[in-house]
PDB file of N, CA and C in Angstrom:
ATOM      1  N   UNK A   1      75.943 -95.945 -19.398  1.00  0.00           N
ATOM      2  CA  UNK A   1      76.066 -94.601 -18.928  1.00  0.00           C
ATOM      3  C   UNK A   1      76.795 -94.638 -17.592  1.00  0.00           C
ATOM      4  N   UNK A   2      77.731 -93.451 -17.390  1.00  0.00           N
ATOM      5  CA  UNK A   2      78.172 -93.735 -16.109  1.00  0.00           C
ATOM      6  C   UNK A   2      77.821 -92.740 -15.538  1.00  0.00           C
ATOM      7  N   UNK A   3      78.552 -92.867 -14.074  1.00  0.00           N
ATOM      8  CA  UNK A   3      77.738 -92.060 -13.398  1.00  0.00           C
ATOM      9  C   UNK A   3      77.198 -91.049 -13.189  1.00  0.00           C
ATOM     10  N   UNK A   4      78.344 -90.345 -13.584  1.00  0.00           N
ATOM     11  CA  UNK A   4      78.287 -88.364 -13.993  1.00  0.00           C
ATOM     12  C   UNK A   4      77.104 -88.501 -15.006  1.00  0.00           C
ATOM     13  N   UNK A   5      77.402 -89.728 -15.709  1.00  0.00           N
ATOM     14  CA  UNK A   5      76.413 -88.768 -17.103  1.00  0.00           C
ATOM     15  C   UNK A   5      75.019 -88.804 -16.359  1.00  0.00           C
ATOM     16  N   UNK A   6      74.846 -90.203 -16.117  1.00  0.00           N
ATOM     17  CA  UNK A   6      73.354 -90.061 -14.640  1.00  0.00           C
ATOM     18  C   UNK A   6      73.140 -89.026 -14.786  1.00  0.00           C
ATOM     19  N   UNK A   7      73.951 -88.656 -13.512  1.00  0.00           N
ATOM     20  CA  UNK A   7      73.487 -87.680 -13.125  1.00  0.00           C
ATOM     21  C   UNK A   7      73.400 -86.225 -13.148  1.00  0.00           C
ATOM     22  N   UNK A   8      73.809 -86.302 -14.535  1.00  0.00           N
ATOM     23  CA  UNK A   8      74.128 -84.693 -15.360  1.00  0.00           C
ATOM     24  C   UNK A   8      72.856 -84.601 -15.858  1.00  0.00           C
ATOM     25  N   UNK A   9      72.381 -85.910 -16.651  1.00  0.00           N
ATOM     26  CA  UNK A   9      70.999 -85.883 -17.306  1.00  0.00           C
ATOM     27  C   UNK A   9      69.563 -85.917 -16.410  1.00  0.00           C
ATOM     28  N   UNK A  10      69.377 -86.359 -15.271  1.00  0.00           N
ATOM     29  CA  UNK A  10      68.998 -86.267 -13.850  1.00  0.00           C
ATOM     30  C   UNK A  10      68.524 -84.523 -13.651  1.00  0.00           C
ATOM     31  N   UNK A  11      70.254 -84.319 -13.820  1.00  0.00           N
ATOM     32  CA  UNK A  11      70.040 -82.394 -13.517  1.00  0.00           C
ATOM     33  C   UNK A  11      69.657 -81.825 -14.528  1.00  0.00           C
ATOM     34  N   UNK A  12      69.577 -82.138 -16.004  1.00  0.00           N
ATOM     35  CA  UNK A  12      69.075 -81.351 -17.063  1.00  0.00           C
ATOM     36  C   UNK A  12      67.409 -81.548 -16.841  1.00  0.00           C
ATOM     37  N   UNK A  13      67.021 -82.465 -16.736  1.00  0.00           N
ATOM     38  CA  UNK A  13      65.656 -82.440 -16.642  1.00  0.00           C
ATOM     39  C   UNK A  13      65.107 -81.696 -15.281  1.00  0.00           C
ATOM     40  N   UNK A  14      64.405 -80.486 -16.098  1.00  0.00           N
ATOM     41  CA  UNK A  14      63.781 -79.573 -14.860  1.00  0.00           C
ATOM     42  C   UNK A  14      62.416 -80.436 -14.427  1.00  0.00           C
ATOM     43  N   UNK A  15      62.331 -79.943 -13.077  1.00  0.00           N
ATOM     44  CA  UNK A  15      61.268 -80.536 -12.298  1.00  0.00           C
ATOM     45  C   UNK A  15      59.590 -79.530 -12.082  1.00  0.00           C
ATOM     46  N   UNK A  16      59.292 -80.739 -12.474  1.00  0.00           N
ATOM     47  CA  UNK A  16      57.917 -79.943 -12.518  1.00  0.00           C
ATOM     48  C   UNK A  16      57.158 -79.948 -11.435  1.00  0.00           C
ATOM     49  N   UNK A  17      56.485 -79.108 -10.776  1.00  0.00           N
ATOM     50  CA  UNK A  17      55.411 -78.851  -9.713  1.00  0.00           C
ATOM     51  C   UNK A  17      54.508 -78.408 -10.478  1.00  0.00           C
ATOM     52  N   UNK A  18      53.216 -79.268 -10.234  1.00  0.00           N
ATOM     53  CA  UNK A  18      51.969 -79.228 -10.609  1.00  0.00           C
ATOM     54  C   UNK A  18      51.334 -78.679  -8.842  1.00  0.00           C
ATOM     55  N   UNK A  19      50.674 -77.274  -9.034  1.00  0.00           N
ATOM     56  CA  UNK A  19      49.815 -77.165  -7.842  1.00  0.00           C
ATOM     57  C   UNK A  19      48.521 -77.252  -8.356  1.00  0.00           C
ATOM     58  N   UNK A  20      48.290 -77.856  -7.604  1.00  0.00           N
ATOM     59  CA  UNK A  20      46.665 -78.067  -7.257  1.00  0.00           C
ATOM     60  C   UNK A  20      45.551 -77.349  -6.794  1.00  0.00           C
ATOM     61  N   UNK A  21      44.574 -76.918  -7.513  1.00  0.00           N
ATOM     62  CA  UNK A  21      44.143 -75.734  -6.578  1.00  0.00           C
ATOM     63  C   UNK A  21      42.643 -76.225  -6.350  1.00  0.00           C
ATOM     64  N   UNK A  22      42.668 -76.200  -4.567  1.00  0.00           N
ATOM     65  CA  UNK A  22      40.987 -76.883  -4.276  1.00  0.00           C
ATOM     66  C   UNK A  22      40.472 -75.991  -4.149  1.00  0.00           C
ATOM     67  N   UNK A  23      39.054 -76.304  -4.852  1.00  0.00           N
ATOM     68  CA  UNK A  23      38.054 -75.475  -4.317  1.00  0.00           C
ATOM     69  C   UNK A  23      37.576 -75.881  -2.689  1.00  0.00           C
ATOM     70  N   UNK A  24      37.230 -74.792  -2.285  1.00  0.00           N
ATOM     71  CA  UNK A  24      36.633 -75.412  -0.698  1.00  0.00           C
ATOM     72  C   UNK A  24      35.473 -74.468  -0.838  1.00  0.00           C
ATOM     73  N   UNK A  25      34.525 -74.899  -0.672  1.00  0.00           N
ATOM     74  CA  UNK A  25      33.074 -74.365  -0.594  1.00  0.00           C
ATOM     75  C   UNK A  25      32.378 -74.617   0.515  1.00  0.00           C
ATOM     76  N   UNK A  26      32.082 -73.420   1.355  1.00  0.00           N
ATOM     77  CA  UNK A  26      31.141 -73.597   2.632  1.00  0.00           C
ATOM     78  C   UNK A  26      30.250 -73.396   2.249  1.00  0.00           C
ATOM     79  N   UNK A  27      29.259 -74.409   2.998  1.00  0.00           N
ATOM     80  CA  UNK A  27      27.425 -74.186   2.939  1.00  0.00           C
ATOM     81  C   UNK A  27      27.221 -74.309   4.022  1.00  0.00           C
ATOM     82  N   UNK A  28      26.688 -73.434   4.727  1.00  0.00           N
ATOM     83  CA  UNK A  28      26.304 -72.892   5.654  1.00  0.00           C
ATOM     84  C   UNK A  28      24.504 -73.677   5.733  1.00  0.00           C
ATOM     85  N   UNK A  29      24.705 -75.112   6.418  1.00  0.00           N
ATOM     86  CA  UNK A  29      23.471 -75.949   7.217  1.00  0.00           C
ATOM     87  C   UNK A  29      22.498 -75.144   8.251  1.00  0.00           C
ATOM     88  N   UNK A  30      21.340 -75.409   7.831  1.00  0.00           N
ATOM     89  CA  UNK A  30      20.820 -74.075   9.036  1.00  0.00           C
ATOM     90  C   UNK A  30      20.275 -75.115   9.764  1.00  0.00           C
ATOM     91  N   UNK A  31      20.065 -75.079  11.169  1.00  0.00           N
ATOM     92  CA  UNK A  31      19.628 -75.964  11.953  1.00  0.00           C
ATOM     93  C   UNK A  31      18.112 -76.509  12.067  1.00  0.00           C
ATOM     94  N   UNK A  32      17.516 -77.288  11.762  1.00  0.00           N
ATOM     95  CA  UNK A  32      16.058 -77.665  12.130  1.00  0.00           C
ATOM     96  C   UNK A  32      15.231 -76.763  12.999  1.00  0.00           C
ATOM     97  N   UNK A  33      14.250 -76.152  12.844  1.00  0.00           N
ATOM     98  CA  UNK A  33      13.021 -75.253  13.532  1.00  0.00           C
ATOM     99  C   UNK A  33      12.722 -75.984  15.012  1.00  0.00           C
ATOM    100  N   UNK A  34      12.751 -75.916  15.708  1.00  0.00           N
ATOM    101  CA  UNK A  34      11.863 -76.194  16.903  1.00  0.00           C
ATOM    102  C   UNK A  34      11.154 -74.905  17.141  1.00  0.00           C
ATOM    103  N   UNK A  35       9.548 -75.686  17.832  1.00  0.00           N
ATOM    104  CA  UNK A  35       8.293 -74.845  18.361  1.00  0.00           C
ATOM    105  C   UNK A  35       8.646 -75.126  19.921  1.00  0.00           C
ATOM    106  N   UNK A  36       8.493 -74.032  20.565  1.00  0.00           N
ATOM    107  CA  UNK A  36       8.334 -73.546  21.654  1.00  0.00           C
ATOM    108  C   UNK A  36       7.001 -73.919  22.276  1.00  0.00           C
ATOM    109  N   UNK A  37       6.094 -74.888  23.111  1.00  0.00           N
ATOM    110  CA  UNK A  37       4.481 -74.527  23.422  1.00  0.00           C
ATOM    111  C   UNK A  37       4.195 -74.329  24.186  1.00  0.00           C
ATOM    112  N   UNK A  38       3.247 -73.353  24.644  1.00  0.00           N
ATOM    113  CA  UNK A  38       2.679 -73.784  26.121  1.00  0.00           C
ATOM    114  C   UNK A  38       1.230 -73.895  26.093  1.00  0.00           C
ATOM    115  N   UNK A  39       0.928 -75.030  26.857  1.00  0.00           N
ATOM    116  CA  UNK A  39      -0.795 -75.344  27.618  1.00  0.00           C
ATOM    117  C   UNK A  39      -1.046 -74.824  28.304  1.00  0.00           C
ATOM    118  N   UNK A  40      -2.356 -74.361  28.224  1.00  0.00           N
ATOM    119  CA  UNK A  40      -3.560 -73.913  28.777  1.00  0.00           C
ATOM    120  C   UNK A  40      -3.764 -74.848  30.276  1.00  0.00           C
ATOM    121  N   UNK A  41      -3.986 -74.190  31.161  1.00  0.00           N
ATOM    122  CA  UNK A  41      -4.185 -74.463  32.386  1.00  0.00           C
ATOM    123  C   UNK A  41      -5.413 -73.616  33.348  1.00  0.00           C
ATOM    124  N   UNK A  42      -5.623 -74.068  34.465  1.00  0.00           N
ATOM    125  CA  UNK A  42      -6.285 -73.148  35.678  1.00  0.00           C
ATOM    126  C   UNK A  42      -6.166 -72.502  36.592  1.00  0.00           C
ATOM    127  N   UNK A  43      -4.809 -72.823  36.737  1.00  0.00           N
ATOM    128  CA  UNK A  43      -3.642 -72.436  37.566  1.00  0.00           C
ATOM    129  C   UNK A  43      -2.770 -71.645  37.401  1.00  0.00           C
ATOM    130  N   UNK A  44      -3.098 -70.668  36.152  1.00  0.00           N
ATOM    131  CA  UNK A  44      -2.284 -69.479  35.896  1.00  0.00           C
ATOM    132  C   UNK A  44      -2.994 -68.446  35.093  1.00  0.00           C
ATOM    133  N   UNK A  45      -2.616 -67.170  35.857  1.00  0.00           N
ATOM    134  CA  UNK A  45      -3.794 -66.018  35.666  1.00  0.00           C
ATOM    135  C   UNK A  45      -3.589 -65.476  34.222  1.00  0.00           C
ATOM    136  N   UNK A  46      -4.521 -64.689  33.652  1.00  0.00           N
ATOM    137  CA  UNK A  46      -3.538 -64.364  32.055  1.00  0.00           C
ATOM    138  C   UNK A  46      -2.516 -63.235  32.442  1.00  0.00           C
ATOM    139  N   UNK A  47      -2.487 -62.411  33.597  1.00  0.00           N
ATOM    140  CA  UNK A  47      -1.429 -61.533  33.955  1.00  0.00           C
ATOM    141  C   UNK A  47      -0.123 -62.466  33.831  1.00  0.00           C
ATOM    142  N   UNK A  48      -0.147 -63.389  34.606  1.00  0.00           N
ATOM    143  CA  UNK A  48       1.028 -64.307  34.538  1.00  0.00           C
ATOM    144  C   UNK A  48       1.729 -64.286  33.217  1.00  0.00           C
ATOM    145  N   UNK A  49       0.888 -65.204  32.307  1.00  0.00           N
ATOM    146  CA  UNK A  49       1.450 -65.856  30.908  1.00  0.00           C
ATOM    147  C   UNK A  49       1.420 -64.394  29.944  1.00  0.00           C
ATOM    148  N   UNK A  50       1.228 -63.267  30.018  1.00  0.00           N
ATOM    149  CA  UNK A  50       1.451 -62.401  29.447  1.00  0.00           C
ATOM    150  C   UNK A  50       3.059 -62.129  30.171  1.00  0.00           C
ATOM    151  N   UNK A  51       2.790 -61.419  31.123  1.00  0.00           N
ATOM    152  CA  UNK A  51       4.653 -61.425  31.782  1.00  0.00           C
ATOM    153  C   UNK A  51       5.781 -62.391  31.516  1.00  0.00           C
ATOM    154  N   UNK A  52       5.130 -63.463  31.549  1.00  0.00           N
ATOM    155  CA  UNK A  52       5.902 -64.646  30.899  1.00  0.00           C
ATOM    156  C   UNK A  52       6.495 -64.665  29.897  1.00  0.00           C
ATOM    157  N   UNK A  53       5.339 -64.573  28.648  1.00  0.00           N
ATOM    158  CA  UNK A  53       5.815 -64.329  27.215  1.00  0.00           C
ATOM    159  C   UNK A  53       6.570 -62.658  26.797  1.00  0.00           C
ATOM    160  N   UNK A  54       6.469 -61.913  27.718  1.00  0.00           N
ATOM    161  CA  UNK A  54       7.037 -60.212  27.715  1.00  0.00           C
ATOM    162  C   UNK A  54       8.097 -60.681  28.025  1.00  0.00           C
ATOM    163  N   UNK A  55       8.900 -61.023  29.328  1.00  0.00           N
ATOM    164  CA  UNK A  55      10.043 -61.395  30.040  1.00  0.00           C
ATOM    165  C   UNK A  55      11.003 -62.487  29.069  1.00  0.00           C
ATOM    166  N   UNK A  56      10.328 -63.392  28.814  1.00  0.00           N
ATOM    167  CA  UNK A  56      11.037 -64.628  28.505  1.00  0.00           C
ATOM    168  C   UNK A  56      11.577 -64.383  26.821  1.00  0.00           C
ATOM    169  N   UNK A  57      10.497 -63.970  26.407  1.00  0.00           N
ATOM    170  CA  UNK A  57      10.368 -64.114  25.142  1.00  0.00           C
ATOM    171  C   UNK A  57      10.177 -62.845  24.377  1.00  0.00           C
ATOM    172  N   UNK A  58      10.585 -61.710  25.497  1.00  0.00           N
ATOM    173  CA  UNK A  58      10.496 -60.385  24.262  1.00  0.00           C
ATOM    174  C   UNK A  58       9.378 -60.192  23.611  1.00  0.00           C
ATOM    175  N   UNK A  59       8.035 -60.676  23.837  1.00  0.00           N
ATOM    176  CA  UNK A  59       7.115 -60.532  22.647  1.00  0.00           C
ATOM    177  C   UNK A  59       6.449 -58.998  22.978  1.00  0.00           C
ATOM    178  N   UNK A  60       6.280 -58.457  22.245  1.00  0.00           N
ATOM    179  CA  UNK A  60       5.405 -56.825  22.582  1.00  0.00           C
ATOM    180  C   UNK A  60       4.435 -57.109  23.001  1.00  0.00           C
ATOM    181  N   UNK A  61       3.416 -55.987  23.842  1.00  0.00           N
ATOM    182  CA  UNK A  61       2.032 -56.421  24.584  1.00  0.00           C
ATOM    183  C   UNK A  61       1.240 -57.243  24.117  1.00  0.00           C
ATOM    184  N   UNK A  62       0.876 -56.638  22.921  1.00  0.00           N
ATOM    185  CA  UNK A  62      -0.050 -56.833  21.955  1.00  0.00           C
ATOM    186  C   UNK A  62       0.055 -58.560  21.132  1.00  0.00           C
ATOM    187  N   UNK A  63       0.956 -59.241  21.187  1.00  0.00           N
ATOM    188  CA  UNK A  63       1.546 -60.395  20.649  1.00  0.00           C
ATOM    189  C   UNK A  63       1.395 -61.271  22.105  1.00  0.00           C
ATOM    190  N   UNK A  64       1.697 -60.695  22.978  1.00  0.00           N
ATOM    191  CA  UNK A  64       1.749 -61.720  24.257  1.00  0.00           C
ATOM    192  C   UNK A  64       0.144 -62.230  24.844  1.00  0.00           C
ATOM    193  N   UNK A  65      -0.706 -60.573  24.343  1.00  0.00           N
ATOM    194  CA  UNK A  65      -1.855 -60.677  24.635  1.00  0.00           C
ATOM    195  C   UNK A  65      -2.822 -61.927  23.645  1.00  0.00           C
ATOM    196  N   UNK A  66      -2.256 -61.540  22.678  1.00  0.00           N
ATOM    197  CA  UNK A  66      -3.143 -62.340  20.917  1.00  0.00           C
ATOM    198  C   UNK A  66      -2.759 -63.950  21.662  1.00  0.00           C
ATOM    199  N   UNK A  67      -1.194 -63.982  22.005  1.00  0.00           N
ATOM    200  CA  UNK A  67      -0.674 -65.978  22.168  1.00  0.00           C
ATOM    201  C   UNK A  67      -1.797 -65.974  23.622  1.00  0.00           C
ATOM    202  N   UNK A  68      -1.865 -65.190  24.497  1.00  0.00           N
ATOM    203  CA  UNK A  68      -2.212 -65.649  25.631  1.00  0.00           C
ATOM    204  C   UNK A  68      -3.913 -66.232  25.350  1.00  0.00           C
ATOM    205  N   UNK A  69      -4.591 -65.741  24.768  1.00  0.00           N
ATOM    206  CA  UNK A  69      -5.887 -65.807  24.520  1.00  0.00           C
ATOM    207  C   UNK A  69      -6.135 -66.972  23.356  1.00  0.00           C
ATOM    208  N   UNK A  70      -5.012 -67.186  22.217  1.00  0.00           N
ATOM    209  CA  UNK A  70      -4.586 -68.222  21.683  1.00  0.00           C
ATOM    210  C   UNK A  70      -4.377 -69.636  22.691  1.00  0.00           C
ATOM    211  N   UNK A  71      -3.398 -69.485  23.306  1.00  0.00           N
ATOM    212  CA  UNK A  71      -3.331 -70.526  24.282  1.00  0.00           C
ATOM    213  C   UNK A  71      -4.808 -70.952  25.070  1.00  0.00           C
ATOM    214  N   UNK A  72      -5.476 -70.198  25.859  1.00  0.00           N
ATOM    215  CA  UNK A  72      -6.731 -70.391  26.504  1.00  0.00           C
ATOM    216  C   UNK A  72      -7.780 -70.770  25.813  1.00  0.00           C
ATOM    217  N   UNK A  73      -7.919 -70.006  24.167  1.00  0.00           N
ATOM    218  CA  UNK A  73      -8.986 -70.828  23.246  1.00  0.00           C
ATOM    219  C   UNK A  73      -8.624 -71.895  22.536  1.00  0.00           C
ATOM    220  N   UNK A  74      -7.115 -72.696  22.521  1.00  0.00           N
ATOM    221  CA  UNK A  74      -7.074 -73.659  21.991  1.00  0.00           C
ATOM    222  C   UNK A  74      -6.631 -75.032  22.752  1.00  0.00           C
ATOM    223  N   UNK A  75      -6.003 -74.320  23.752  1.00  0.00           N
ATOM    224  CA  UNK A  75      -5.647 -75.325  24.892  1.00  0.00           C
ATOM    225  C   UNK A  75      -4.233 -74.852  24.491  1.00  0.00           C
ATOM    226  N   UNK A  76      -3.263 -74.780  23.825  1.00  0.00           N
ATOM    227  CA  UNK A  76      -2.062 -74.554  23.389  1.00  0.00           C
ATOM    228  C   UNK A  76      -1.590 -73.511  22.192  1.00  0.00           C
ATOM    229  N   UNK A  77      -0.596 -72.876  22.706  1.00  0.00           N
ATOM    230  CA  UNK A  77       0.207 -72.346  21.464  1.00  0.00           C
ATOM    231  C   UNK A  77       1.492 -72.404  20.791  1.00  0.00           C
ATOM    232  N   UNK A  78       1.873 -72.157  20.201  1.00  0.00           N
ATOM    233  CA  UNK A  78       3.367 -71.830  19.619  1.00  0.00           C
ATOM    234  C   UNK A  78       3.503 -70.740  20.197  1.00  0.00           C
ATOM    235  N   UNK A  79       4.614 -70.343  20.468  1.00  0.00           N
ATOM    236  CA  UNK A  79       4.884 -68.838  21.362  1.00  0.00           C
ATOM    237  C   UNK A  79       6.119 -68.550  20.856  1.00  0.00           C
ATOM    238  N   UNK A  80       7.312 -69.702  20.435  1.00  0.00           N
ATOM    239  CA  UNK A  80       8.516 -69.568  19.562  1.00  0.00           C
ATOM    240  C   UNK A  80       9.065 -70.529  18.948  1.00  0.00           C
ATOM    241  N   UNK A  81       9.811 -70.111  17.860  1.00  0.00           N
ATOM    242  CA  UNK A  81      10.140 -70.965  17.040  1.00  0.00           C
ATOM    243  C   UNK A  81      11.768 -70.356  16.977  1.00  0.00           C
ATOM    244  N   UNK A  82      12.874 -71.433  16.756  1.00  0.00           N
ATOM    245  CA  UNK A  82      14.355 -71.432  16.916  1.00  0.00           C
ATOM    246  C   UNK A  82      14.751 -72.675  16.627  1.00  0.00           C
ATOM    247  N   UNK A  83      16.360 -72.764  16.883  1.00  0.00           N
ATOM    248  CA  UNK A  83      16.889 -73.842  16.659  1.00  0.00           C
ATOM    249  C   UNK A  83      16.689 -74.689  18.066  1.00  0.00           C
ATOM    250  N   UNK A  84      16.771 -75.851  18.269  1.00  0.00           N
ATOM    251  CA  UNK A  84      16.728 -76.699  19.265  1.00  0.00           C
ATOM    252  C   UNK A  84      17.608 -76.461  20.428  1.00  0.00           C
ATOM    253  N   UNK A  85      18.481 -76.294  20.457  1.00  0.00           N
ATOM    254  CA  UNK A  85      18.955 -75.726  21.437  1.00  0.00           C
ATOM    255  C   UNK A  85      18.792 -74.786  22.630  1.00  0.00           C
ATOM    256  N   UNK A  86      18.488 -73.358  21.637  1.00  0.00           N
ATOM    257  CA  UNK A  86      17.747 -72.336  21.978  1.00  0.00           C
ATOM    258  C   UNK A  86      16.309 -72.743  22.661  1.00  0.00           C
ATOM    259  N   UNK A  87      15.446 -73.685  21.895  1.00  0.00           N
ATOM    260  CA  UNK A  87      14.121 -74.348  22.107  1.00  0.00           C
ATOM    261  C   UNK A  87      13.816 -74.592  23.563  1.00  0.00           C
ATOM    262  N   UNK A  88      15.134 -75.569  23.746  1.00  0.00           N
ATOM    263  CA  UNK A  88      15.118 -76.397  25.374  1.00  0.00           C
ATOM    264  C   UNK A  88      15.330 -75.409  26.107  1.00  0.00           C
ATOM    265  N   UNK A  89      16.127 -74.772  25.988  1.00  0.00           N
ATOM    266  CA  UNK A  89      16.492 -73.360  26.820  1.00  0.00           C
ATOM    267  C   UNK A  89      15.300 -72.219  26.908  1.00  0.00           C
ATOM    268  N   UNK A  90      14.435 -72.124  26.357  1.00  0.00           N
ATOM    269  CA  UNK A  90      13.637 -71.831  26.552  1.00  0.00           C
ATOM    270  C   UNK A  90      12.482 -71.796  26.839  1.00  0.00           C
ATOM    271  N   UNK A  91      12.236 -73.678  26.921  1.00  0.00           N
ATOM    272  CA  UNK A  91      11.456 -74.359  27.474  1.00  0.00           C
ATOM    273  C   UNK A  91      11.992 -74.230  29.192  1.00  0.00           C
ATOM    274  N   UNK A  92      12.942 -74.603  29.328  1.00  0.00           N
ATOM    275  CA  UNK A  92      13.640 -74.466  30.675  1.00  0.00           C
ATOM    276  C   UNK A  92      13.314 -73.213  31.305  1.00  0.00           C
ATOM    277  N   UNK A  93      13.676 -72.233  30.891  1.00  0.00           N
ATOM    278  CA  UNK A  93      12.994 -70.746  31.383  1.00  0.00           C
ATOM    279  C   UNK A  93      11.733 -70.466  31.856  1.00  0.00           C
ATOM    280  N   UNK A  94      10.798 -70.942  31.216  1.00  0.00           N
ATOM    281  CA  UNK A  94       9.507 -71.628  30.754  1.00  0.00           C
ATOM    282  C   UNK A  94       8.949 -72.375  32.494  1.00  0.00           C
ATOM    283  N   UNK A  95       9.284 -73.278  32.418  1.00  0.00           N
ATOM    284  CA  UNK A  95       9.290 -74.148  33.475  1.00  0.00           C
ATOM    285  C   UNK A  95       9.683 -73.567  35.503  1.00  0.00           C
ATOM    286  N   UNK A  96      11.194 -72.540  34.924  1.00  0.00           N
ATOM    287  CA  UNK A  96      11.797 -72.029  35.872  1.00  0.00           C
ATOM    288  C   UNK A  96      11.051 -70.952  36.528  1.00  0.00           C
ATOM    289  N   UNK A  97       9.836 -70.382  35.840  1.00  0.00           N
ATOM    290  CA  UNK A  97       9.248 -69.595  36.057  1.00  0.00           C
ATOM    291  C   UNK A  97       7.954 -69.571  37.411  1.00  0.00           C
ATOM    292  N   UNK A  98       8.017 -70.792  37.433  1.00  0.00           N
ATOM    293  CA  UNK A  98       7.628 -70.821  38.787  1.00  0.00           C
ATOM    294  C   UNK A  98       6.120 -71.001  38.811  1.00  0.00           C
ATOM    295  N   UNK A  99       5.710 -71.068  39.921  1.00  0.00           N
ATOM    296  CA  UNK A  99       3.943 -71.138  40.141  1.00  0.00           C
ATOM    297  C   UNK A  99       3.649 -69.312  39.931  1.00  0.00           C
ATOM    298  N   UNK A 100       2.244 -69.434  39.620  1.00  0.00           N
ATOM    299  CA  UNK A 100       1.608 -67.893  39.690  1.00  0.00           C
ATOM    300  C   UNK A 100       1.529 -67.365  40.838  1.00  0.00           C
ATOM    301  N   UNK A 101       2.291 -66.607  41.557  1.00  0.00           N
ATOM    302  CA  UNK A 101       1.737 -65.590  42.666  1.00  0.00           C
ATOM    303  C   UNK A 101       0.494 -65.286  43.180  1.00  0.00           C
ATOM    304  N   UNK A 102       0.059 -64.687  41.965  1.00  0.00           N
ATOM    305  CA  UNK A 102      -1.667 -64.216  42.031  1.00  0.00           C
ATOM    306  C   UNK A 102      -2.435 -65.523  42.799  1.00  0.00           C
ATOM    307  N   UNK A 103      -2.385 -66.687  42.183  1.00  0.00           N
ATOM    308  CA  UNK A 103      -2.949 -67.849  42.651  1.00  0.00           C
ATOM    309  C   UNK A 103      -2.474 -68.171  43.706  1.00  0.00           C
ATOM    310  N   UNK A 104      -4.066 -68.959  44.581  1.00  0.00           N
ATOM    311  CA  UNK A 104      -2.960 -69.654  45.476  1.00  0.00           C
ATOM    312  C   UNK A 104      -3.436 -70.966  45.141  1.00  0.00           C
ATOM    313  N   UNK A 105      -4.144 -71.445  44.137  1.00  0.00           N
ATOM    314  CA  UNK A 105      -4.110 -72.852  43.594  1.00  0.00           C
ATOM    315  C   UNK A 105      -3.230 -73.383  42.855  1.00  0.00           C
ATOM    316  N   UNK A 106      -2.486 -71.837  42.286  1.00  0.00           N
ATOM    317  CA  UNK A 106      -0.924 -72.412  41.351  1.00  0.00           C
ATOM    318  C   UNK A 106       0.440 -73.112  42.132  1.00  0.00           C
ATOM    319  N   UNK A 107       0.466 -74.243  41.668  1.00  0.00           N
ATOM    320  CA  UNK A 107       1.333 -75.104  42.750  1.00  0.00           C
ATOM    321  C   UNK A 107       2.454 -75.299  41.590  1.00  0.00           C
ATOM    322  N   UNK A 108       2.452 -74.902  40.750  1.00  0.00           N
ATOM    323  CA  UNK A 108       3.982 -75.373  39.430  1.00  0.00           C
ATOM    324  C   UNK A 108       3.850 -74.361  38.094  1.00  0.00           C
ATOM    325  N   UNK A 109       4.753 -75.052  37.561  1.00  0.00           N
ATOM    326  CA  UNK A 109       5.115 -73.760  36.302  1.00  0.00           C
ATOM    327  C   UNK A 109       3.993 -74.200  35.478  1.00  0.00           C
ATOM    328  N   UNK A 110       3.767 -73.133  34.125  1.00  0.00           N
ATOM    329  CA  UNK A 110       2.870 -73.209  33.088  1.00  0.00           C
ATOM    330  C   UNK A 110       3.763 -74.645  32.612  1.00  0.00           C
ATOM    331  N   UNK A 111       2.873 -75.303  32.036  1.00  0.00           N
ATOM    332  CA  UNK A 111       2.949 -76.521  30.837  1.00  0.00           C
ATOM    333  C   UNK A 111       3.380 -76.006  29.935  1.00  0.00           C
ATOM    334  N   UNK A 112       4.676 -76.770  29.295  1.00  0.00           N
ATOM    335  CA  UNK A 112       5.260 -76.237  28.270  1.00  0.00           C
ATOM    336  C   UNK A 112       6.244 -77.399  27.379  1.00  0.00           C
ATOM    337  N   UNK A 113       6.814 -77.624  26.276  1.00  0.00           N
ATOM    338  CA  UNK A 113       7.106 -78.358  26.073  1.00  0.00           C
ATOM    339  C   UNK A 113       7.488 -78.187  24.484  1.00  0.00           C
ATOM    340  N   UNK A 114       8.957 -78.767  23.680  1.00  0.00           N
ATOM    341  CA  UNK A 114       8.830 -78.074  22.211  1.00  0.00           C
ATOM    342  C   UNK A 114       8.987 -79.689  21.331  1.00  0.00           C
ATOM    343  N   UNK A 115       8.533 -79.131  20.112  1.00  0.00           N
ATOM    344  CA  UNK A 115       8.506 -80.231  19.193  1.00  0.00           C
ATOM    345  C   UNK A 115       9.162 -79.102  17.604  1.00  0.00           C
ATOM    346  N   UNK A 116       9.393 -80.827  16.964  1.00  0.00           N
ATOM    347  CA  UNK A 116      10.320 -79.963  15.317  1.00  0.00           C
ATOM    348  C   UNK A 116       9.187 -79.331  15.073  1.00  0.00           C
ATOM    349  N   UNK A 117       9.406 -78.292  14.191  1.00  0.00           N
ATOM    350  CA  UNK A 117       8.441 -77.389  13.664  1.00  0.00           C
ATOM    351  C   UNK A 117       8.523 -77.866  12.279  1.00  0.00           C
ATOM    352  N   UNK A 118       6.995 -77.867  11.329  1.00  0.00           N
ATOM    353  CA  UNK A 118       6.734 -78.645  10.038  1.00  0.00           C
ATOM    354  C   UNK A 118       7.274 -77.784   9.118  1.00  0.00           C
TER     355      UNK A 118
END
């Protein structure tokens, strides 16, 4: 064959494109639970840890009142649950909050501290 014919027969054969079509599927990972806690102490009035949990944590009276009395009859509560991030950050808040006013034996923040939630 020479050359033309090459490449005449070259050009008769049409070219095929095969597209490919991917699926792409998002799944949307939801992040691990962290608990929010705080301990029971002597050094902070329940006015305090009610304002605390109102301020910090948005909880309505009635919810701040139920965790606060929760916390004091068990030594500890859950007060929130979120992703970890959020968790520390709100442990931090938590902490930032300072000694109780009311007291003058309160020398530091409420005890607080988060773990994964089950």
């Amino acid at each position: 064959m020479s050359d033309e014919q090459g490449a005449a027969a070259e050009a008769a054969e049409p070219e095929v494109v095969v597209a490919v079509a991917e699926e792409q599927e998002t799944r949307t990972k939801k992040l691990p639970p962290y608990n929010v806690i705080i301990l029971n102490d002597e050094e902070h009035t329940f006015e305090y840890v009610i304002e605390l949990l109102i301020k910090l944590f948005r909880h309505p009276l009635p919810t701040a009142e139920n965790l606060t009395w929760a916390i004091h009859n068990r030594g500890r509560a859950v007060v929130y649950t979120t992703h970890k991030e959020k968790a520390e950050l709100k442990r931090e808040q938590v902490v930032s909050y300072g000694a109780d006013p009311r007291m003058k034996e309160s020398r530091g923040p409420l005890g607080c501290y988060i773990e994964p939630a089950e």
